[in-house]
Protein backbone atom coordinates (compact mmCIF):
# COMPACT_ATOMS: atom_id res chain seq x y z
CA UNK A 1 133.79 81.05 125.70
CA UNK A 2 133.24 82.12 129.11
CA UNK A 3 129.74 84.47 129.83
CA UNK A 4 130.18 86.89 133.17
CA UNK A 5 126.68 88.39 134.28
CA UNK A 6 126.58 90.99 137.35
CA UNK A 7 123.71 91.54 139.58
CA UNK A 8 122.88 93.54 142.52
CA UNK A 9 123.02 96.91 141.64
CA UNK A 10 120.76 99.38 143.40
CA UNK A 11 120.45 103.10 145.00
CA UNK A 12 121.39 103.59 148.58
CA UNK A 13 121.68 105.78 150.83
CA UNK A 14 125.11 106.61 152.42
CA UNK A 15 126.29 104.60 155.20
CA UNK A 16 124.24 101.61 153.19
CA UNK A 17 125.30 98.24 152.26
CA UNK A 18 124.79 96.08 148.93
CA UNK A 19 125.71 92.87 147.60
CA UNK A 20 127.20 92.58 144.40
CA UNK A 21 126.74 89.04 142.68
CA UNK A 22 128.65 87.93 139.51
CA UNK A 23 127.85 84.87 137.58
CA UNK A 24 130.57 82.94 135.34
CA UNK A 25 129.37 80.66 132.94
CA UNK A 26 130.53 79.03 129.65
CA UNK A 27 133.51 76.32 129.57
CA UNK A 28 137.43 76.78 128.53
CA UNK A 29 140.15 74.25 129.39
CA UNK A 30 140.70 75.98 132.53
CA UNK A 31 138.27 75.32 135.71
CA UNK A 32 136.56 78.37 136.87
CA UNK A 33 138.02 77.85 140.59
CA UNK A 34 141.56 79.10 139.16
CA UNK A 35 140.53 81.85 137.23
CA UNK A 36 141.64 85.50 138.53
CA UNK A 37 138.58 87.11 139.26
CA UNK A 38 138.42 90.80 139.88
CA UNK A 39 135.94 94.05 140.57
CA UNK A 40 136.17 97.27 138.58
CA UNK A 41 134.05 100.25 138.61
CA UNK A 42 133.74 103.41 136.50
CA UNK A 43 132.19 106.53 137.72
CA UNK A 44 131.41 109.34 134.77
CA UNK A 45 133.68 111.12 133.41
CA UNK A 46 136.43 109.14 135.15
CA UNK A 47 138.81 105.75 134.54
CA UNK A 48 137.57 102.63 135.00
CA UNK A 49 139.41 101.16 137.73
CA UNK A 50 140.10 98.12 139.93
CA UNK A 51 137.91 97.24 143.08
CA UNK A 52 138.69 93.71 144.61
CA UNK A 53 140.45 91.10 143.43
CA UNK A 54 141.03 87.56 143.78
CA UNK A 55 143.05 84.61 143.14
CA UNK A 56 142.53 80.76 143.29
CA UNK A 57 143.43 80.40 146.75
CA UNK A 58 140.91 83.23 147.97
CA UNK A 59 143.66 85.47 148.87
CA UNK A 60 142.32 88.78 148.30
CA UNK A 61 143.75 92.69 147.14
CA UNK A 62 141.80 96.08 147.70
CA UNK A 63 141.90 99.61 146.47
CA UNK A 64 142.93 101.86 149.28
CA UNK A 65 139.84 103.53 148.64
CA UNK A 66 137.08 100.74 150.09
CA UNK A 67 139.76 98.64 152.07
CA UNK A 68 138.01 97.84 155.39
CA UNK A 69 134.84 98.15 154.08
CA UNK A 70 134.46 95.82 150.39
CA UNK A 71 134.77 92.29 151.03
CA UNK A 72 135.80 89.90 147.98
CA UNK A 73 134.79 86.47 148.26
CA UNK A 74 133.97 83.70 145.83
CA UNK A 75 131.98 80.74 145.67
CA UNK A 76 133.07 77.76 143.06
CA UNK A 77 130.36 75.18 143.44
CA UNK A 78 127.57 78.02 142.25
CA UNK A 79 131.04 79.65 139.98
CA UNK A 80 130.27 83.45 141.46
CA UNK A 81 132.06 86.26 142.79
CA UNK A 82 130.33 88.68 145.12
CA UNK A 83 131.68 91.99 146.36
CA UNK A 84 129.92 92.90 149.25
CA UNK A 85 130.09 96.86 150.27
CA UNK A 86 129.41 98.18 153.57
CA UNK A 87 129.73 102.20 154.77
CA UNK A 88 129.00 103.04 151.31
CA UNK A 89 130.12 106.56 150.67
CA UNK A 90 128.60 109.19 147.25
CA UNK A 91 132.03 108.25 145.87
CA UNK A 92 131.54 104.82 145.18
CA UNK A 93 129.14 105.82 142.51
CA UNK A 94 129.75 103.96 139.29
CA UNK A 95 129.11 101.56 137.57
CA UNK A 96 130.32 97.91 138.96
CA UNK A 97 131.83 95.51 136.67
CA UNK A 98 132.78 92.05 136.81
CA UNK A 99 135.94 90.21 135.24
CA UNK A 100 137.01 86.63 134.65
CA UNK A 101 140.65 85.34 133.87
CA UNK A 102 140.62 82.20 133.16
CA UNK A 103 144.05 80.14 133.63
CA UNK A 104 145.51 77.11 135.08
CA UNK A 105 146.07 78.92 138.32
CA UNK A 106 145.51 82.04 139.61
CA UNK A 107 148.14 82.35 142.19
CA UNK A 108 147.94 86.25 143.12
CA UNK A 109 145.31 88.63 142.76
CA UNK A 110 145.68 91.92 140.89
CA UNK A 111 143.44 95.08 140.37
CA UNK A 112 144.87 96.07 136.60
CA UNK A 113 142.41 95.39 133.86
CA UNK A 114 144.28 92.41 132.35
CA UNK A 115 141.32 91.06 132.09
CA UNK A 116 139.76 88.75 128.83
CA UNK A 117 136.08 88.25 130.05
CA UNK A 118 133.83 91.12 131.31
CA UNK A 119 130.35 91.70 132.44
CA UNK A 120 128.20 94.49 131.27
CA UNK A 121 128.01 96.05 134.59
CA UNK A 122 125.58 97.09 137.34
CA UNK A 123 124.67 100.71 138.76
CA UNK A 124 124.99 101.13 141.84
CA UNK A 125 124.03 104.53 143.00
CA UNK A 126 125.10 106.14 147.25
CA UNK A 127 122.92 109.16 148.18
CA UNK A 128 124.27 111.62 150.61
């Protein structure tokens, strides 16, 4: 059973930056650094829907809406993702959440929610 935990989540002010940490624990037959890893967020009253994700090879896909200013990245000695969001804007109010896909390789990254393992989230909160 794999366990995903986010961190990070604050309030900011616009133009802000934050660091979004998620950590993957628990064991399957699969090793976490080819799992599918990916970003979602959900705003009220809205869809959830895909941030960043990322495959086993670090290759990396956006939404339009914070391309050029989230970063995906992934570290699998420590087995955690971070999203790191610069030139935060009101809109990317939501809640942040992190998922896990665990398979023998992850050879492209993909933002639908075909997802098995999820976090509980993290707030983060931009202030105009």
């Amino acid at each position: 059973q794999v366990q995903v935990e986010e961190s990070g989540g604050d309030s900011v002010n616009t133009g802000g930056s934050l660091t979004l940490s998620c950590a993957v624990s628990g064991d399957t037959k699969y090793t976490y650094n080819k799992y599918c890893m990916g970003w979602f967020r959900q705003a009220p009253g809205k869809e959830r829907e895909g941030v960043a994700g990322i495959d086993a090879d670090g290759s990396t896909i956006y939404a339009d809406s914070v391309k050029g200013r989230f970063t995906v990245s992934r570290d699998n000695v420590k087995r955690t993702l971070y999203l790191q969001m610069n030139s935060l804007k009101p809109e990317d109010t939501a809640m942040y959440y992190c998922a896990a896909e665990p398979m023998r390789y992850c050879s492209g990254p993909y933002l639908d929610p075909a997802y098995n393992y999820w976090g509980r989230g993290t707030q983060v909160t931009v202030s105009s």
